[in-house]
C-alpha atoms as a PDB file:
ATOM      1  CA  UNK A   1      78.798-195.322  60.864  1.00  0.00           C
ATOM      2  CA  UNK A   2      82.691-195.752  59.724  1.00  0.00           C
ATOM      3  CA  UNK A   3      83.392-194.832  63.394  1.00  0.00           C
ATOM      4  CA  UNK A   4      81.240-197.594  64.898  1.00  0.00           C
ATOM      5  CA  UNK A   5      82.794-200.025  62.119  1.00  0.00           C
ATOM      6  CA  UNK A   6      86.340-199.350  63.067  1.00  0.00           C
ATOM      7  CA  UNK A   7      85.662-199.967  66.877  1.00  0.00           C
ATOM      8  CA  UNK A   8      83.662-202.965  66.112  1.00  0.00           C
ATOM      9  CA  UNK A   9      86.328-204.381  63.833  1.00  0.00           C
ATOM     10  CA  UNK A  10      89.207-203.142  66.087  1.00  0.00           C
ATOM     11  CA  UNK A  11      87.232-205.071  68.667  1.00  0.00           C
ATOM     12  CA  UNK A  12      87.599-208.652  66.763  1.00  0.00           C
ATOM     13  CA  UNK A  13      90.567-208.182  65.881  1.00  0.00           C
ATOM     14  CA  UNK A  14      92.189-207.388  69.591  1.00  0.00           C
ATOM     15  CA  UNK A  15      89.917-210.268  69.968  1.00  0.00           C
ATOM     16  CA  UNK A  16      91.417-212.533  67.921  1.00  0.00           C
ATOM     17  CA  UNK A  17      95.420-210.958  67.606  1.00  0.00           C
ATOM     18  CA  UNK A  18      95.453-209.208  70.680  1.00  0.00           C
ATOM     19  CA  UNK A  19      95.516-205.665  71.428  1.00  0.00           C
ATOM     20  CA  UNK A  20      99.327-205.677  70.752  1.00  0.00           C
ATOM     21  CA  UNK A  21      99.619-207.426  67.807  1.00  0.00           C
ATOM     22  CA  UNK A  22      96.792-205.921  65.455  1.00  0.00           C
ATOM     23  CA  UNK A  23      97.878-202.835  64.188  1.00  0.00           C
ATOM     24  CA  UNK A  24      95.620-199.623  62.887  1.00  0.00           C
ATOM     25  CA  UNK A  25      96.583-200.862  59.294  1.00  0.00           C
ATOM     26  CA  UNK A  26      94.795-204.266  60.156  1.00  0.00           C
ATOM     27  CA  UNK A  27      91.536-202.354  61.698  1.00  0.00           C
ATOM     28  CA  UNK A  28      91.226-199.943  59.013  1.00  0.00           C
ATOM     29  CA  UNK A  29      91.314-202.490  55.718  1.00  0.00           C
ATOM     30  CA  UNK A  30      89.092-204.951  57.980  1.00  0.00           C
ATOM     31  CA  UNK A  31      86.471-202.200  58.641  1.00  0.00           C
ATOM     32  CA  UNK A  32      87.010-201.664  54.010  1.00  0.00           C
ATOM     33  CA  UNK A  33      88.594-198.192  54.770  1.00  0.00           C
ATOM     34  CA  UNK A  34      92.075-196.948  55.101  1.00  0.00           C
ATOM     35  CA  UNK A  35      94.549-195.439  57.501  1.00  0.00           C
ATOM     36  CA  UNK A  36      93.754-191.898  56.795  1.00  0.00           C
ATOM     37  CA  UNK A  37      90.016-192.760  57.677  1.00  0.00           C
ATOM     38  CA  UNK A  38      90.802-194.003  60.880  1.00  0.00           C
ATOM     39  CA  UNK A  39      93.215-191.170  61.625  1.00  0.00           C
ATOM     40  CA  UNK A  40      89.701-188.626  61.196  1.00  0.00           C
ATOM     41  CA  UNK A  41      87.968-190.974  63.685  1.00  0.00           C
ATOM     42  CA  UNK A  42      91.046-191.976  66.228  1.00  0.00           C
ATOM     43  CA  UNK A  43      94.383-190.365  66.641  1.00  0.00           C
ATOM     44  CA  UNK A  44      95.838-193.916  67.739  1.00  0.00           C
ATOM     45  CA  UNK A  45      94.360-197.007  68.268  1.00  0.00           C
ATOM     46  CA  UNK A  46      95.127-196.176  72.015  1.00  0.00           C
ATOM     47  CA  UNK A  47      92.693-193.784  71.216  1.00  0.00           C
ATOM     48  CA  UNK A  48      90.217-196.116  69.937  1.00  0.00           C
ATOM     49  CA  UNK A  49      90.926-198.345  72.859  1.00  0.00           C
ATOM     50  CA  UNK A  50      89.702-195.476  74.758  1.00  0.00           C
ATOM     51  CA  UNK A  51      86.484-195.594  72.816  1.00  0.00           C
ATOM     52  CA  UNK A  52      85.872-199.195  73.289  1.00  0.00           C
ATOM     53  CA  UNK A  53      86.426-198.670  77.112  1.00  0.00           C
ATOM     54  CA  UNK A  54      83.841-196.172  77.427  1.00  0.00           C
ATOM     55  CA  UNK A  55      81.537-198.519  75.402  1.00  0.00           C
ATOM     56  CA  UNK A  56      82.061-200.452  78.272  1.00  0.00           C
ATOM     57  CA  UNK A  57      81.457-198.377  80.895  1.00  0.00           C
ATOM     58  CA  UNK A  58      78.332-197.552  79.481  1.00  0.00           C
ATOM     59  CA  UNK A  59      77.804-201.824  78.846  1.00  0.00           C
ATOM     60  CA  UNK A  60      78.266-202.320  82.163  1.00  0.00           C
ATOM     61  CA  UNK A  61      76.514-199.384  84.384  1.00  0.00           C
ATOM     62  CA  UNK A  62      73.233-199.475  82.295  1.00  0.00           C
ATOM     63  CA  UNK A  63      71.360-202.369  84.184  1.00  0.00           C
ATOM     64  CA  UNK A  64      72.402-200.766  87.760  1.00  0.00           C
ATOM     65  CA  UNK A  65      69.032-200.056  89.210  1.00  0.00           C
ATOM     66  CA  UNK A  66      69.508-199.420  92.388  1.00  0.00           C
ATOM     67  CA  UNK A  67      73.628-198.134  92.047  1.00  0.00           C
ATOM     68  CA  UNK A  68      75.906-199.605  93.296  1.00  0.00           C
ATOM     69  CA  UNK A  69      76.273-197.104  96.333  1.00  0.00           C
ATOM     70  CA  UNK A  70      72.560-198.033  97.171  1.00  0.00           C
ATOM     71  CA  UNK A  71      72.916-201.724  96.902  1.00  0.00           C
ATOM     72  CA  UNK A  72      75.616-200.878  99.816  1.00  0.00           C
ATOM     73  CA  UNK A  73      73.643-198.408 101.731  1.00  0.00           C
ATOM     74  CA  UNK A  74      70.506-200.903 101.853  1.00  0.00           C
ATOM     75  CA  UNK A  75      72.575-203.557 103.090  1.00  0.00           C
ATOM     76  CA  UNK A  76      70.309-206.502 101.932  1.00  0.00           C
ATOM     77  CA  UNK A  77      71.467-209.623 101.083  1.00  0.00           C
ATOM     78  CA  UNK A  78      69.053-210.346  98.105  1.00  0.00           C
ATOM     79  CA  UNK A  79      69.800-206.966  96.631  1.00  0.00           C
ATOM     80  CA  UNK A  80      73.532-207.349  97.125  1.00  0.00           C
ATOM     81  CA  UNK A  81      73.347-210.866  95.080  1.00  0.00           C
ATOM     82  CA  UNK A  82      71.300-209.801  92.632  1.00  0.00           C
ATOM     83  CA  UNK A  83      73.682-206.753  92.130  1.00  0.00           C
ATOM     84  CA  UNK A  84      76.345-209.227  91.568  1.00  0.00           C
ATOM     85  CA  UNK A  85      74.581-211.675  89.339  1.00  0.00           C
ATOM     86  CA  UNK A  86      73.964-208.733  87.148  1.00  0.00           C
ATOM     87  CA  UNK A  87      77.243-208.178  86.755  1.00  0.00           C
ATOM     88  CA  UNK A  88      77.967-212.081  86.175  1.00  0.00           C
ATOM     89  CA  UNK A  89      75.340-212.239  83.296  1.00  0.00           C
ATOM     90  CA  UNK A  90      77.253-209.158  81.623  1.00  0.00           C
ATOM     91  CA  UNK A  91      80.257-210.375  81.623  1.00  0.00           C
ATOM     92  CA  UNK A  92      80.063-212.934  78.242  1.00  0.00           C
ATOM     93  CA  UNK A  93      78.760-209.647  76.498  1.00  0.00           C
ATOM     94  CA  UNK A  94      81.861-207.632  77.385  1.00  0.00           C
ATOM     95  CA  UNK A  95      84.666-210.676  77.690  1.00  0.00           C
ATOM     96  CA  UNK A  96      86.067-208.724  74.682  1.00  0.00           C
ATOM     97  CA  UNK A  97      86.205-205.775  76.027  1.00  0.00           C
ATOM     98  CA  UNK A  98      87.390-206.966  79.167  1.00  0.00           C
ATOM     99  CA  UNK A  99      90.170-208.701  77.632  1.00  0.00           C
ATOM    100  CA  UNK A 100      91.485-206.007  75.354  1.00  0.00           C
ATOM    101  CA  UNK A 101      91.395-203.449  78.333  1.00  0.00           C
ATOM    102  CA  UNK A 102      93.753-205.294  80.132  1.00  0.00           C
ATOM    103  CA  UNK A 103      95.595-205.923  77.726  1.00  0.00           C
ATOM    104  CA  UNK A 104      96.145-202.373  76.197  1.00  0.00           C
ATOM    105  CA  UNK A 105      96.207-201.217  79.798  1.00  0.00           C
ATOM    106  CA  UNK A 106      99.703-203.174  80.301  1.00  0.00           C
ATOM    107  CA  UNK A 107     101.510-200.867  77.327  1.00  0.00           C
ATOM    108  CA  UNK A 108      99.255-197.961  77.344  1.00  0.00           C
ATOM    109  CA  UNK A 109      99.507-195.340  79.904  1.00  0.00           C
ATOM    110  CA  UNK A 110      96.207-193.418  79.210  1.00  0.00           C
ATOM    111  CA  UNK A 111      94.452-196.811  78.959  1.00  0.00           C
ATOM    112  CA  UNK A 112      96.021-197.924  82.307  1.00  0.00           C
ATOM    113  CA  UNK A 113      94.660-194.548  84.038  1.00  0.00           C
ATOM    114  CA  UNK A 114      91.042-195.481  82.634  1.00  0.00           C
ATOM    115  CA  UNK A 115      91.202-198.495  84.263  1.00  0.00           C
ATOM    116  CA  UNK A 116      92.116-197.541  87.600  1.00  0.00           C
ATOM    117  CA  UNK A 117      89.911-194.381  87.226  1.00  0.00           C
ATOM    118  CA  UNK A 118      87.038-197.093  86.388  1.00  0.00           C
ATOM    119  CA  UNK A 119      88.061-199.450  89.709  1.00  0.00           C
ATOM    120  CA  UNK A 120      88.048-196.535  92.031  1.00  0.00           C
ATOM    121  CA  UNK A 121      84.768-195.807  90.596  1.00  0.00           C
ATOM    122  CA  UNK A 122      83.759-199.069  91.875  1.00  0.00           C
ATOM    123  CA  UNK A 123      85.340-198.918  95.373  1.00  0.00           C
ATOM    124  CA  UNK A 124      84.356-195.061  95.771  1.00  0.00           C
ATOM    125  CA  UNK A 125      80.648-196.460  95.058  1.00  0.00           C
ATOM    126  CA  UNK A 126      81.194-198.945  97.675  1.00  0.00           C
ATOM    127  CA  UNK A 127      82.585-196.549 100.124  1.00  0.00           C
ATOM    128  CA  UNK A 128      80.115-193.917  99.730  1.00  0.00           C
ATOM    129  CA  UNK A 129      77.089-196.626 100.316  1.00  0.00           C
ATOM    130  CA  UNK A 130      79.095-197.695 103.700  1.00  0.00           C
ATOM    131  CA  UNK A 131      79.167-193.778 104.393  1.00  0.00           C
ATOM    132  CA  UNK A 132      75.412-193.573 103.838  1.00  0.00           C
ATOM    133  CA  UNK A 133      74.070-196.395 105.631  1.00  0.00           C
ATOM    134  CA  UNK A 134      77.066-195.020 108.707  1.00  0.00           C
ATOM    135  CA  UNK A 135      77.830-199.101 108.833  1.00  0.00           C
ATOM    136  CA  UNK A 136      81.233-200.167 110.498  1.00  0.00           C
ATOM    137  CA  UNK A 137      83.857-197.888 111.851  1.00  0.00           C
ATOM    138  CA  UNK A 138      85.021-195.035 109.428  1.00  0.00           C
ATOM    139  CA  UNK A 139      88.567-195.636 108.842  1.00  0.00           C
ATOM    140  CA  UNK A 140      87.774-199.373 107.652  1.00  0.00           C
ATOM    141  CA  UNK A 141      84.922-198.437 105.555  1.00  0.00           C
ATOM    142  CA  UNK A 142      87.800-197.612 102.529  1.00  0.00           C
ATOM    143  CA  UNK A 143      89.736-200.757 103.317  1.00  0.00           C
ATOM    144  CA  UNK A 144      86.176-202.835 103.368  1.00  0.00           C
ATOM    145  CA  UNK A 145      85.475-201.615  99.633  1.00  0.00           C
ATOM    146  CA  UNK A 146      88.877-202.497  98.741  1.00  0.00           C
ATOM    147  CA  UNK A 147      88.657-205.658  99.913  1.00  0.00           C
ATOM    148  CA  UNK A 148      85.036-206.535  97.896  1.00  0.00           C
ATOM    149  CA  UNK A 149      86.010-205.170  94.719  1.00  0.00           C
ATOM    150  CA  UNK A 150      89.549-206.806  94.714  1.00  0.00           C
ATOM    151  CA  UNK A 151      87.520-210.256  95.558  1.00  0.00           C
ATOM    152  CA  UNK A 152      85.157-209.176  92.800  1.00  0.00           C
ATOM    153  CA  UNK A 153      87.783-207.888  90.446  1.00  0.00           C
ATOM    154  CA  UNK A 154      89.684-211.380  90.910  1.00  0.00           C
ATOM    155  CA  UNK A 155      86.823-213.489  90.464  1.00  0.00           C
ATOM    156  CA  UNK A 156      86.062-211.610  86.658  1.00  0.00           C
ATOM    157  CA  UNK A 157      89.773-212.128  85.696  1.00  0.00           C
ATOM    158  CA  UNK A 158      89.911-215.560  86.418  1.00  0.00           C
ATOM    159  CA  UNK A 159      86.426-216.444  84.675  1.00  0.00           C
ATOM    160  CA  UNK A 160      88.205-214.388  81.918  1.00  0.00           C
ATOM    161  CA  UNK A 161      90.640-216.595  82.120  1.00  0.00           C
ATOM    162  CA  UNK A 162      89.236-219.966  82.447  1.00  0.00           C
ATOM    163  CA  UNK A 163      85.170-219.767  82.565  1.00  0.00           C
ATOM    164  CA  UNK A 164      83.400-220.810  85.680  1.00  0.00           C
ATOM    165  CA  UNK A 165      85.953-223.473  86.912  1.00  0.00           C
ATOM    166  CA  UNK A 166      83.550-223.108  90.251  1.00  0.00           C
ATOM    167  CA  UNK A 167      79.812-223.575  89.841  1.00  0.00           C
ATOM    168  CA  UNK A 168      78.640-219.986  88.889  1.00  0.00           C
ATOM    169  CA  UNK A 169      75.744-220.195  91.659  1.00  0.00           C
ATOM    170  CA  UNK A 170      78.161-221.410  94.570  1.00  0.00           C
ATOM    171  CA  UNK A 171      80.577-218.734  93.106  1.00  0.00           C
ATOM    172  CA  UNK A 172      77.178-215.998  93.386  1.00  0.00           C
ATOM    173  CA  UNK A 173      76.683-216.963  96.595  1.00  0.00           C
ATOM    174  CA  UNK A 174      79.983-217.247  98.016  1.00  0.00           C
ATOM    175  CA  UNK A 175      81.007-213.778  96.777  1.00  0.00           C
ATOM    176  CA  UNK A 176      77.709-212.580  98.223  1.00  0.00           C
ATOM    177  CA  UNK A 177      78.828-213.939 101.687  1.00  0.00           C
ATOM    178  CA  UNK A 178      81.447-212.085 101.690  1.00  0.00           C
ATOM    179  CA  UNK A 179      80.705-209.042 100.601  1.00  0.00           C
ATOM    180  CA  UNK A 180      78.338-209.506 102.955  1.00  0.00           C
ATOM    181  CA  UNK A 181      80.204-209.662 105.840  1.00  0.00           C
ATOM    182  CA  UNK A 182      82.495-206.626 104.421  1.00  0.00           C
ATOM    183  CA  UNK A 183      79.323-204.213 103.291  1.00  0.00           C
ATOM    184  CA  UNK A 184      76.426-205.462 105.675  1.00  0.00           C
ATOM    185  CA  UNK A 185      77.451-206.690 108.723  1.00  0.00           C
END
C-alpha cells in the first residue's frame, strides 16, 4: 500500500513540478511518509520512475486483443484503425505517464534504455506481423515499421503537447492510411 502511494504521489507531483524538479523528499512527505520509507520501496526516484513506466506498459498493452503483430499480419484496414483508436482513447489515462517518461528519460540513463527498449517493442511487433503475413520485400519490412511507429510516436507527442490541434477522427483515419500503405499494401 505505501508502495502504490509513493508512485501515485510521485506521479502528481512529476505531474505538476516535473520529473526534474520534485525531489524524493517532496514524494515521500506528500505520500505522509519519509525518506527512509521510500528508500525500502525505491533506491532512487529513477527507480520509481522505473516503476511508473512499467505501470505503463502494462496501461497500455492490456486492451491489445488481437497484438499488435496480428493487427499487422491480418492486414485489415478496420482492424488496423481500431488498433490505433485504442491506443488514442488510452492516451488521456496515461498523459502523465507519458509526460514524466520523457521527461526522466532526457537525464536518466536507465529510464532512457526503457524507453527505447519499449519503442523497439513496438516496431519489432510491427516487423514480425510484416514477417508473418510475408507482405513487401524483406529488407524494407524493418524500415516500414520504423516509419509507422515514428508517424505514430510523433502524432502522441504532439497531442501531448497540444491536444488534438487536428480533428481526432481525420487524425484516426489519416494515420490509418498510412500505416496502411506501409503495413498492408
Amino acid at each position: 500500500m505505501t508502495r502504490r502511494l509513493l508512485l501515485d504521489h510521485g506521479l502528481a507531483l512529476f505531474q505538476d513540478k516535473g520529473y526534474a524538479a520534485t525531489t524524493v523528499d517532496e514524494i515521500a512527505a506528500s505520500a505522509g511518509t519519509t525518506r527512509t520509507t521510500f528508500y525500502l520501496h525505491f533506491p532512487s526516484k529513477s527507480q520509481l520512475m522505473q516503476a511508473l513506466v512499467e505501470d505503463l506498459d502494462d496501461i497500455r498493452t492490456a486492451d491489445d486483443d488481437p497484438p499488435l503483430a496480428e493487427v499487422v499480419a491480418r492486414g485489415d484496414r478496420a482492424l488496423i484503425e481500431q488498433w490505433l483508436n485504442r491506443k488514442f482513447d488510452q492516451w488521456g489515462a496515461v498523459r502523465a505517464h507519458l509526460v514524466a517518461a520523457y521527461q526522466a528519460a532526457a537525464i536518466e540513463p536507465e529510464i532512457k534504455a526503457t524507453v527505447e527498449t519499449w519503442f523497439e517493442a513496438v516496431t519489432s511487433a510491427l516487423h514480425e506481423g510484416l514477417d508473418r503475413a510475408g507482405r513487401f520485400d524483406a529488407a524494407s519490412r524493418p524500415v516500414r515499421s520504423m516509419l509507422a511507429f515514428g508517424q505514430f510516436e510523433y502524432v502522441a507527442r504532439r497531442w501531448l503537447s497540444t491536444g488534438w490541434t487536428v480533428d481526432r477522427t481525420i487524425c484516426l483515419r489519416t494515420l490509418s492510411d498510412s500505416w496502411c500503405h506501409l503495413l498492408a499494401g
